[in-house]
C-alpha atoms as a PDB file:
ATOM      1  CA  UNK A   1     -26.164  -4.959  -2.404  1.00  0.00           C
ATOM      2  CA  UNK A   2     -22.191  -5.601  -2.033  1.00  0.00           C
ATOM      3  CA  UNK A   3     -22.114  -7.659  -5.350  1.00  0.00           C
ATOM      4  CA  UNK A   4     -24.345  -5.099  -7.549  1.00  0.00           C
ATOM      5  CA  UNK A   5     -22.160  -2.058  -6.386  1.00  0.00           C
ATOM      6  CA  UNK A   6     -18.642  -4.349  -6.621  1.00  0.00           C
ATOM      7  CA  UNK A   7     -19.843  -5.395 -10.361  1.00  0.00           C
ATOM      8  CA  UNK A   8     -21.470  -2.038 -11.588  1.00  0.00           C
ATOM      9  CA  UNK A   9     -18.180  -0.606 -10.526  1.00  0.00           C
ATOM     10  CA  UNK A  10     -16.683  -3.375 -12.733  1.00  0.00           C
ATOM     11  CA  UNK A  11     -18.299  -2.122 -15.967  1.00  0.00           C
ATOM     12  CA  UNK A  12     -18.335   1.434 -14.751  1.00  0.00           C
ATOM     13  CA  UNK A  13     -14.711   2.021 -13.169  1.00  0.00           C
ATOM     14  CA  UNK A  14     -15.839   4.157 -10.708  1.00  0.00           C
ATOM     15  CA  UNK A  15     -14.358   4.064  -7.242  1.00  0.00           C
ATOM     16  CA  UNK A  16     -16.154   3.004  -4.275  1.00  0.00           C
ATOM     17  CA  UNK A  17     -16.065   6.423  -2.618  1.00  0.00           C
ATOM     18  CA  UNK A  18     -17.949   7.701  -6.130  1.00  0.00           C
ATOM     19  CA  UNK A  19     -19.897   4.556  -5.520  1.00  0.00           C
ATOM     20  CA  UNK A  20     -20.787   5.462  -2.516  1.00  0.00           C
ATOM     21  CA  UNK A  21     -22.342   8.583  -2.937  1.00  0.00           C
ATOM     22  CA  UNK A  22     -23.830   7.879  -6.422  1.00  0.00           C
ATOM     23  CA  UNK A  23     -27.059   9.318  -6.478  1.00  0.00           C
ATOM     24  CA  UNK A  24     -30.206   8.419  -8.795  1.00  0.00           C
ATOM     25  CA  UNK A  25     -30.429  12.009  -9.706  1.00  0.00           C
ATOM     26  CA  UNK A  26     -26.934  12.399 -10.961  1.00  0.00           C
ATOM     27  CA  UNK A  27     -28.151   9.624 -13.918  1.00  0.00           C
ATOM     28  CA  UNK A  28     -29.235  11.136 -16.674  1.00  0.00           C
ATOM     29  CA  UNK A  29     -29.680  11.408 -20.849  1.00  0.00           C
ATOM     30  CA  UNK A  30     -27.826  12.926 -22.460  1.00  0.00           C
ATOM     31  CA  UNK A  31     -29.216  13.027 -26.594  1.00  0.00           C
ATOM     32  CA  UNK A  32     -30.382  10.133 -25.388  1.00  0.00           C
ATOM     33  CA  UNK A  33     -27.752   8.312 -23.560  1.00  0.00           C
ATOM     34  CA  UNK A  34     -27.421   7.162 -20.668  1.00  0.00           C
ATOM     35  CA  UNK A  35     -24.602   8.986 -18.647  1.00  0.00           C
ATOM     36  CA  UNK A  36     -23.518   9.704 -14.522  1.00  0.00           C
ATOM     37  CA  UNK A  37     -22.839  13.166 -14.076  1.00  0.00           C
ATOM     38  CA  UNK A  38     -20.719  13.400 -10.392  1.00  0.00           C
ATOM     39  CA  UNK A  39     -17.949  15.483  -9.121  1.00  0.00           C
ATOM     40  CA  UNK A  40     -14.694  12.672  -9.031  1.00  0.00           C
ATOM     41  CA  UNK A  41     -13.996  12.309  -5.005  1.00  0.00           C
ATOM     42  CA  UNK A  42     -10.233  11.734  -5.261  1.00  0.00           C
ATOM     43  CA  UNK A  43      -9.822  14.762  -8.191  1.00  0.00           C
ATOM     44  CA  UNK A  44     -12.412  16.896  -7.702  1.00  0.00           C
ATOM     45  CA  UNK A  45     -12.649  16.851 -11.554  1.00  0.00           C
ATOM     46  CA  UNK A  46     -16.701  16.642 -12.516  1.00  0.00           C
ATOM     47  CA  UNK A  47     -17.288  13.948 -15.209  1.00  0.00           C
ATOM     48  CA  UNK A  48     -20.015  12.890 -17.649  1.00  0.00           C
ATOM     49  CA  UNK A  49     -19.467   9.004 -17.592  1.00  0.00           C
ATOM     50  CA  UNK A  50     -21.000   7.165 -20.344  1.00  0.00           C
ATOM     51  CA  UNK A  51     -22.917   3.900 -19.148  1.00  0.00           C
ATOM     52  CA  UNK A  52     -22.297   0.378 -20.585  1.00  0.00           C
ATOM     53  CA  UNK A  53     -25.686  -1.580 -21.190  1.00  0.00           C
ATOM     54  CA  UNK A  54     -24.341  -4.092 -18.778  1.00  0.00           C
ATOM     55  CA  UNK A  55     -23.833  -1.148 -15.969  1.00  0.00           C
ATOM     56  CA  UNK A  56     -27.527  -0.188 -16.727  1.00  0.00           C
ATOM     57  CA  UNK A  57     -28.613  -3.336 -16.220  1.00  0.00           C
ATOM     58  CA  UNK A  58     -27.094  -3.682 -12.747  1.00  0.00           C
ATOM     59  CA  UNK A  59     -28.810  -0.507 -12.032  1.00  0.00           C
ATOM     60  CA  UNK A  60     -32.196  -1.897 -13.000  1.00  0.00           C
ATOM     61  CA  UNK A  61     -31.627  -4.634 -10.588  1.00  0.00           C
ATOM     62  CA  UNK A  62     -30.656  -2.319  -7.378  1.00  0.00           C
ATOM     63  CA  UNK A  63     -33.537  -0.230  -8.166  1.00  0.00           C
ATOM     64  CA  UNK A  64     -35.579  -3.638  -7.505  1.00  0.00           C
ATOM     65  CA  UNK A  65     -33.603  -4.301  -4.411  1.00  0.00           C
ATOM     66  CA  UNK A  66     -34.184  -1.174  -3.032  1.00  0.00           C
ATOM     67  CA  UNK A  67     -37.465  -1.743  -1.135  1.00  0.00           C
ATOM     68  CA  UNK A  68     -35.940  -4.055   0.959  1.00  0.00           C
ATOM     69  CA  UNK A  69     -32.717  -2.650   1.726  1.00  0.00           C
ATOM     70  CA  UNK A  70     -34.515   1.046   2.377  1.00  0.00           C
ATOM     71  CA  UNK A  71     -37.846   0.598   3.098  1.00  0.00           C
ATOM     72  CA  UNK A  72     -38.403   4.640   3.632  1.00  0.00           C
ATOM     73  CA  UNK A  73     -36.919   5.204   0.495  1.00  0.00           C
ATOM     74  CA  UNK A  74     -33.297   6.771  -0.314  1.00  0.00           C
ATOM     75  CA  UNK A  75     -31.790   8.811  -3.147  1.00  0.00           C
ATOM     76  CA  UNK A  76     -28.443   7.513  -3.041  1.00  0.00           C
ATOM     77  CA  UNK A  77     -28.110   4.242  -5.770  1.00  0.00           C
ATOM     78  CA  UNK A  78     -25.988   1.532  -3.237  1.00  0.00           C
ATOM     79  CA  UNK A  79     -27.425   0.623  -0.267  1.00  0.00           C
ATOM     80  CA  UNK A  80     -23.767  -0.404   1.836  1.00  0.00           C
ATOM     81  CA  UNK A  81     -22.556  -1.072   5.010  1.00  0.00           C
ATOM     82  CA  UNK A  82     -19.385   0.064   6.334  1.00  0.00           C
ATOM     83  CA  UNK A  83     -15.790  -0.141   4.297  1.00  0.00           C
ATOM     84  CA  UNK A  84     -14.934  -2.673   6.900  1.00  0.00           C
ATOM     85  CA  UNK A  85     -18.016  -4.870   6.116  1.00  0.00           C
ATOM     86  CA  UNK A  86     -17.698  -4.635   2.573  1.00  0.00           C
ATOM     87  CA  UNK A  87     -14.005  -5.313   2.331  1.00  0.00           C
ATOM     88  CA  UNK A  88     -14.852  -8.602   4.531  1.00  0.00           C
ATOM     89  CA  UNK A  89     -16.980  -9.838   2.480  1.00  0.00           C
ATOM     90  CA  UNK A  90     -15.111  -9.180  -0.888  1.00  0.00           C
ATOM     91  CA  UNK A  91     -11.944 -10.777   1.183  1.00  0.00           C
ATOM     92  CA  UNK A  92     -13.898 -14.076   1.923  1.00  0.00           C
ATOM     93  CA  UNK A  93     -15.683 -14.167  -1.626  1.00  0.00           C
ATOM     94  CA  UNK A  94     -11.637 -14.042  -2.701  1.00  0.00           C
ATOM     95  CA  UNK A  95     -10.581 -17.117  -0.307  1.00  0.00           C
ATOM     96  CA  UNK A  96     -13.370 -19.129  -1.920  1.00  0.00           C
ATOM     97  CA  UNK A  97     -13.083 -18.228  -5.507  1.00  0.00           C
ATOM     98  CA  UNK A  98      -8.324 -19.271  -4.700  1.00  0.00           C
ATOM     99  CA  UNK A  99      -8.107 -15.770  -5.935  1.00  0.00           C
ATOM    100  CA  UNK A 100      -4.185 -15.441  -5.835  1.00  0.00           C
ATOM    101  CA  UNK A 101      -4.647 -11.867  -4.377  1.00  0.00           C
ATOM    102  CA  UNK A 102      -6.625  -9.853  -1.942  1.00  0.00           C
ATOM    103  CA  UNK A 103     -10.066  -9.087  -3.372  1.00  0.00           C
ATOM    104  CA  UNK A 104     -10.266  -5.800  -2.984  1.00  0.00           C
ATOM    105  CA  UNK A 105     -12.874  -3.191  -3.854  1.00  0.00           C
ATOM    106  CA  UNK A 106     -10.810  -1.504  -6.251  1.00  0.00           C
ATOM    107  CA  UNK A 107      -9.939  -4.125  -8.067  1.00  0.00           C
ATOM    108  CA  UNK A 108     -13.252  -3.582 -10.425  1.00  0.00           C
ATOM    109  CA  UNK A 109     -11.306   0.002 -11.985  1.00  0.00           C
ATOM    110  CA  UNK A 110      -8.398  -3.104 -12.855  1.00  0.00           C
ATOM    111  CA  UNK A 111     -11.413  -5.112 -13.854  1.00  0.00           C
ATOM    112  CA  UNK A 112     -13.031  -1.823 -16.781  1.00  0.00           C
ATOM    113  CA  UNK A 113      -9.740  -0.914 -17.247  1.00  0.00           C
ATOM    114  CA  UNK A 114      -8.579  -4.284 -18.758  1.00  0.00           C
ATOM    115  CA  UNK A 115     -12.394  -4.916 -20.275  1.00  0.00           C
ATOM    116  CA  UNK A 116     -11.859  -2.041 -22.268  1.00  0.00           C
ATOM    117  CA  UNK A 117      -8.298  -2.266 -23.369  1.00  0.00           C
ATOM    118  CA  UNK A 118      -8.832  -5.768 -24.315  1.00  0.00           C
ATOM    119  CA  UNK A 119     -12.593  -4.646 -26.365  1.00  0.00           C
ATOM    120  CA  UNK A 120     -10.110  -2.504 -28.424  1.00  0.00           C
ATOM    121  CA  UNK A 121     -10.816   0.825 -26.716  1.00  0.00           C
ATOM    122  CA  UNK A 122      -7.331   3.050 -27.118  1.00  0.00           C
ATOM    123  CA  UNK A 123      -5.776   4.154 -23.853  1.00  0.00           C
ATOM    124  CA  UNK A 124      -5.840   7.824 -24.169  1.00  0.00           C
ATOM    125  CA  UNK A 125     -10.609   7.025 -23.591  1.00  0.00           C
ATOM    126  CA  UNK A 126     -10.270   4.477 -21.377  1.00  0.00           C
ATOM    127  CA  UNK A 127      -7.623   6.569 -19.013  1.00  0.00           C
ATOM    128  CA  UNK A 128     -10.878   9.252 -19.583  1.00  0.00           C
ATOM    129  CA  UNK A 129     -13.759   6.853 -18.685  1.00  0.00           C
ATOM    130  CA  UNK A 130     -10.808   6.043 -15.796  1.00  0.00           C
ATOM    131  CA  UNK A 131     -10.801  10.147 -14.618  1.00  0.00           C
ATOM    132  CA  UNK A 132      -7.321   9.667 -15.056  1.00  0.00           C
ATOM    133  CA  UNK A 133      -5.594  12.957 -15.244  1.00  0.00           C
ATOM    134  CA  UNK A 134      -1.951  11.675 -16.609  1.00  0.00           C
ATOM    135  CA  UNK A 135      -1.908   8.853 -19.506  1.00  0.00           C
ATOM    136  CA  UNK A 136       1.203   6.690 -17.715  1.00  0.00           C
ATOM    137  CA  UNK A 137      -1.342   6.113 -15.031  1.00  0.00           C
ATOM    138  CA  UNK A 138      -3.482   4.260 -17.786  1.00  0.00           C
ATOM    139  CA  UNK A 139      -0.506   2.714 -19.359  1.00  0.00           C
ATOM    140  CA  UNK A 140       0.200   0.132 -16.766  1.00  0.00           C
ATOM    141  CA  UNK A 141      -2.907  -1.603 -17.575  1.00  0.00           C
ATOM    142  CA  UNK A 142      -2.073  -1.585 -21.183  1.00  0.00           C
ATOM    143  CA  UNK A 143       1.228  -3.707 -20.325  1.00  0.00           C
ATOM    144  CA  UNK A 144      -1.055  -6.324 -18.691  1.00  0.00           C
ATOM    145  CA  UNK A 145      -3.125  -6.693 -22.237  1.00  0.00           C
ATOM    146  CA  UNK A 146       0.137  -6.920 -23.562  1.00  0.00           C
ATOM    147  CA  UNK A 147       1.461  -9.606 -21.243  1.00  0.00           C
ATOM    148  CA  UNK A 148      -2.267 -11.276 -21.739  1.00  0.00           C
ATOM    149  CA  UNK A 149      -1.385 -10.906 -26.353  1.00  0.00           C
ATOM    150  CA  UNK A 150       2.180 -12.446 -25.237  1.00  0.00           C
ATOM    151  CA  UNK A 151       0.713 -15.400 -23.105  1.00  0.00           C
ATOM    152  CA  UNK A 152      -1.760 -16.153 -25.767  1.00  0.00           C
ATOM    153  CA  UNK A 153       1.094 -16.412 -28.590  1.00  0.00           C
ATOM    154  CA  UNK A 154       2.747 -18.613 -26.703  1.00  0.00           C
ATOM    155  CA  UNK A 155       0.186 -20.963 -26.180  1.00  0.00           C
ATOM    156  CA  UNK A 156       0.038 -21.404 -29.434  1.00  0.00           C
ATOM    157  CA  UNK A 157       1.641 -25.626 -30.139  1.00  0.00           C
ATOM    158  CA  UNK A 158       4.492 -25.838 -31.754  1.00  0.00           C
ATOM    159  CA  UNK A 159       5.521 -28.435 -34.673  1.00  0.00           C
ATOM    160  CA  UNK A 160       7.681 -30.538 -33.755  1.00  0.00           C
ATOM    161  CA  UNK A 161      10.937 -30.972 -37.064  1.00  0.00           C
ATOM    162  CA  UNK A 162      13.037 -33.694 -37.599  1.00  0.00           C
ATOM    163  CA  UNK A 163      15.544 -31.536 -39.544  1.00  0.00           C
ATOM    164  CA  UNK A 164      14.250 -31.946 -42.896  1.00  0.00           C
ATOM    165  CA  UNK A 165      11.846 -29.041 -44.279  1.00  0.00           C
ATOM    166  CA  UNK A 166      10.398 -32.476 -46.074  1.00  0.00           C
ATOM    167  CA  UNK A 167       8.808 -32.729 -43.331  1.00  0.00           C
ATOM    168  CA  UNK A 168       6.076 -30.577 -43.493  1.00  0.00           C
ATOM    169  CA  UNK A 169       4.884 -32.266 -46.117  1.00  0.00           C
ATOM    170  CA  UNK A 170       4.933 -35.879 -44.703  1.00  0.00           C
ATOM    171  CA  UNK A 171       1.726 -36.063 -43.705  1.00  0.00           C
ATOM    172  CA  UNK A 172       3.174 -36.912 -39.975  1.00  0.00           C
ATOM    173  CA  UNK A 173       2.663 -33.767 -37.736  1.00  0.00           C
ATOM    174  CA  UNK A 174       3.416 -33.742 -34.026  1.00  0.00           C
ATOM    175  CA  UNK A 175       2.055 -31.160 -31.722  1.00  0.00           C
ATOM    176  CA  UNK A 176       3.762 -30.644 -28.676  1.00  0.00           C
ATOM    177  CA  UNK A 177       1.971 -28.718 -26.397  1.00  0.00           C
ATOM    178  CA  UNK A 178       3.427 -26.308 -23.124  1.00  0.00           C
ATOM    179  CA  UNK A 179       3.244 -28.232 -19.755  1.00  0.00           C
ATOM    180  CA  UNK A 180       3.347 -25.133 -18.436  1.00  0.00           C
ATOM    181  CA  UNK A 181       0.379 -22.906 -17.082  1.00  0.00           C
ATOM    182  CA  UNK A 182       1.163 -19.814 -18.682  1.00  0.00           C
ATOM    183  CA  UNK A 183      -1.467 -18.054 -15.923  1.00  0.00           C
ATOM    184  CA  UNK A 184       0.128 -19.684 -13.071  1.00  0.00           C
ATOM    185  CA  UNK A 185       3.661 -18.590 -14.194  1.00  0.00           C
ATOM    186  CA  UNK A 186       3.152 -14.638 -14.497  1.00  0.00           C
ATOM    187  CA  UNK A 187       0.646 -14.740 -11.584  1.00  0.00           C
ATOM    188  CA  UNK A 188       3.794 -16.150  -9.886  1.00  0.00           C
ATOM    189  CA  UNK A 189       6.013 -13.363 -11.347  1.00  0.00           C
ATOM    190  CA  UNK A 190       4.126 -10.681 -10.425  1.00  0.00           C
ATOM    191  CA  UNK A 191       4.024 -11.809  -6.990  1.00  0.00           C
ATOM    192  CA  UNK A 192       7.250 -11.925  -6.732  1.00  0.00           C
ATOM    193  CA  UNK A 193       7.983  -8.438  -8.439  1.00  0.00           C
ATOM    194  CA  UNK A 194       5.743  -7.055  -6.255  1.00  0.00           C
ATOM    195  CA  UNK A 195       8.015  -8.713  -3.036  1.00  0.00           C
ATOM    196  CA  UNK A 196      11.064  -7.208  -4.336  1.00  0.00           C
ATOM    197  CA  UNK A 197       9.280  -3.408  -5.208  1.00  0.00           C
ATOM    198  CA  UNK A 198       7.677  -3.777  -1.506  1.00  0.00           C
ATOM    199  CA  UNK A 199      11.258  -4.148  -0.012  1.00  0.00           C
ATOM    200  CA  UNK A 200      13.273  -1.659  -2.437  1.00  0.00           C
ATOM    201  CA  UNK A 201      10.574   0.577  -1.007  1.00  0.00           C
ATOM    202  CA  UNK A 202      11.162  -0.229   2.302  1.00  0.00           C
ATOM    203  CA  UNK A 203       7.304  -1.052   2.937  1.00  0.00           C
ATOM    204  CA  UNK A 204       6.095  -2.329   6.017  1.00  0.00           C
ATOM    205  CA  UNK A 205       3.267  -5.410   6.148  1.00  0.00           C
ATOM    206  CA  UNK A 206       0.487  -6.020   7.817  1.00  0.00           C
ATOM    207  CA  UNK A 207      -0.712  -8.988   9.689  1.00  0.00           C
ATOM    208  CA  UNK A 208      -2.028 -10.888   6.886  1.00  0.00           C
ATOM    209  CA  UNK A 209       1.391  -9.799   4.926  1.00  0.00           C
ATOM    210  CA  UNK A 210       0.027  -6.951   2.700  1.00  0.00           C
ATOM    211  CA  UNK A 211       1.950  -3.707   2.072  1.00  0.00           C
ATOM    212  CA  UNK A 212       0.958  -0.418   3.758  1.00  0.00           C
ATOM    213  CA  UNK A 213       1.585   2.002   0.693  1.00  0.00           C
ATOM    214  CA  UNK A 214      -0.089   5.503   1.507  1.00  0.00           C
ATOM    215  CA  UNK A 215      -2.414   4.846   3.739  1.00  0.00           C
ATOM    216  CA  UNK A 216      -3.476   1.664   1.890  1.00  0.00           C
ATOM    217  CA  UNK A 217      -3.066  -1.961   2.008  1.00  0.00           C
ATOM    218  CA  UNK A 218      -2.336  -3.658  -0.993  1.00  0.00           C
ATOM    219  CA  UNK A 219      -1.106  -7.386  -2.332  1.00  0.00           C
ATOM    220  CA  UNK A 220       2.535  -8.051  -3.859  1.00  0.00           C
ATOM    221  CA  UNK A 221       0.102  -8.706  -7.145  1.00  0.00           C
ATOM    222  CA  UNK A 222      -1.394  -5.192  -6.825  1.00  0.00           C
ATOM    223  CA  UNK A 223       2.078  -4.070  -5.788  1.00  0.00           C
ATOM    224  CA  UNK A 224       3.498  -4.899  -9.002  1.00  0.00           C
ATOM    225  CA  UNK A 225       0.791  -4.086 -11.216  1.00  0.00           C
ATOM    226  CA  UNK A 226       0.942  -0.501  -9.977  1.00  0.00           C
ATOM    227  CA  UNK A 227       4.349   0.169  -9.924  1.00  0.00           C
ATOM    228  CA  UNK A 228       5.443  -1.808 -12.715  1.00  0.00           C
ATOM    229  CA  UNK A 229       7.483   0.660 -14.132  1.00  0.00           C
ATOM    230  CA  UNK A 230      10.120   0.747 -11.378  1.00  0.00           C
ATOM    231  CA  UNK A 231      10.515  -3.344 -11.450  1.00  0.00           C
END
């Protein structure tokens, strides 16, 4: 039930300790709709959270599942194992999908958070549907949408002029097209951002050379894309 909670959390952006505890009584309509009503773990701030068709499909699928994963029945929504468990197997589904970064569970509030921003939702409703309390906290995943809007006009060919505006009417166009892979190149950059923030911060690594940031363990990538204000 590790890929049902990691993708209803996707098109949700709830956190896995929300996730967690998620019960099917805390689902509800509301004139009709269908909404979570929980009490935020991190804030303590209690939330009506609209659901996506998509996240209510999920849920129609776990309610299926259930059965097997508790046979004497359970009111709490995801079945899961331990942190630990769940973090290996989002780790190895990472490795085989050459993710660039460290799968992580909380990379499906990124995941909403662009969604939305990209579907044309404005930033002060998705930093709500986020339980953000301050809008700068939201703001850093507008700048990747941005950085997506910039990559895509430059991808764009380009004409190729001989130095005659006669030219354009010639009938002979030539296209000449970027050898470079736009993804691979900020992928790169925030990488290395993300090096440099780690050791202006004076972070330590682990083992398998992520940063230890409060507690947490996070990738240069996720590094940079949190603090990208001070790179």
């Amino acid at each position: 039930m590790i890929k049902q909670a990691f993708l209803f959390a996707c098109f949700a952006g709830l956190r896995l300790s929300d996730v967690e505890r998620l019960q099917w009584d805390q689902i509800n309509l509301i004139n009709g709709d269908p909404f979570i009503q929980f009490k935020q773990r991190k804030t303590s701030q209690y939330e009506n959270l609209p659901l996506s068709d998509q996240a209510i499909k999920i849920l129609q699928e776990v309610k299926k599942l259930h059965p097997v994963y508790s046979p004497e029945g359970s009111g709490k929504v995801f079945i899961l194992p331990s942190r630990q468990r769940i973090q290996q197997v989002l780790y190895s589904w990472g490795i085989r999908a050459r993710l660039p970064f460290r799968l992580t569970f909380h990379i499906s509030r990124h995941t909403f958070a662009t969604m939305s921003l990209s579907a044309g939702v404005d930033l002060y409703t998705v930093g709500k549907l986020l339980g953000h309390r301050e809008i700068r906290t939201t703001q850093v995943y507008a700048r990747v949408i941005d950085e997506s809007k910039l990559r895509a006009a430059k991808s764009l060919p380009v004409l190729e002029s001989n130095g005659s505006d006669s030219s354009l009417g010639s009938g002979e166009e030539v296209i000449v097209e970027s050898p470079v892979d736009e993804d691979d190149v900020i992928v790169n950059n925030l990488v290395a951002r993300g090096e440099k923030i780690g050791e202006a911060l004076g972070l330590k690594k682990d083992r398998q050379g992520r940063f230890v940031m409060d507690g947490e363990r996070v990738s240069a990538g996720e590094l940079a894309l949190r603090l990208r204000e001070i790179a």
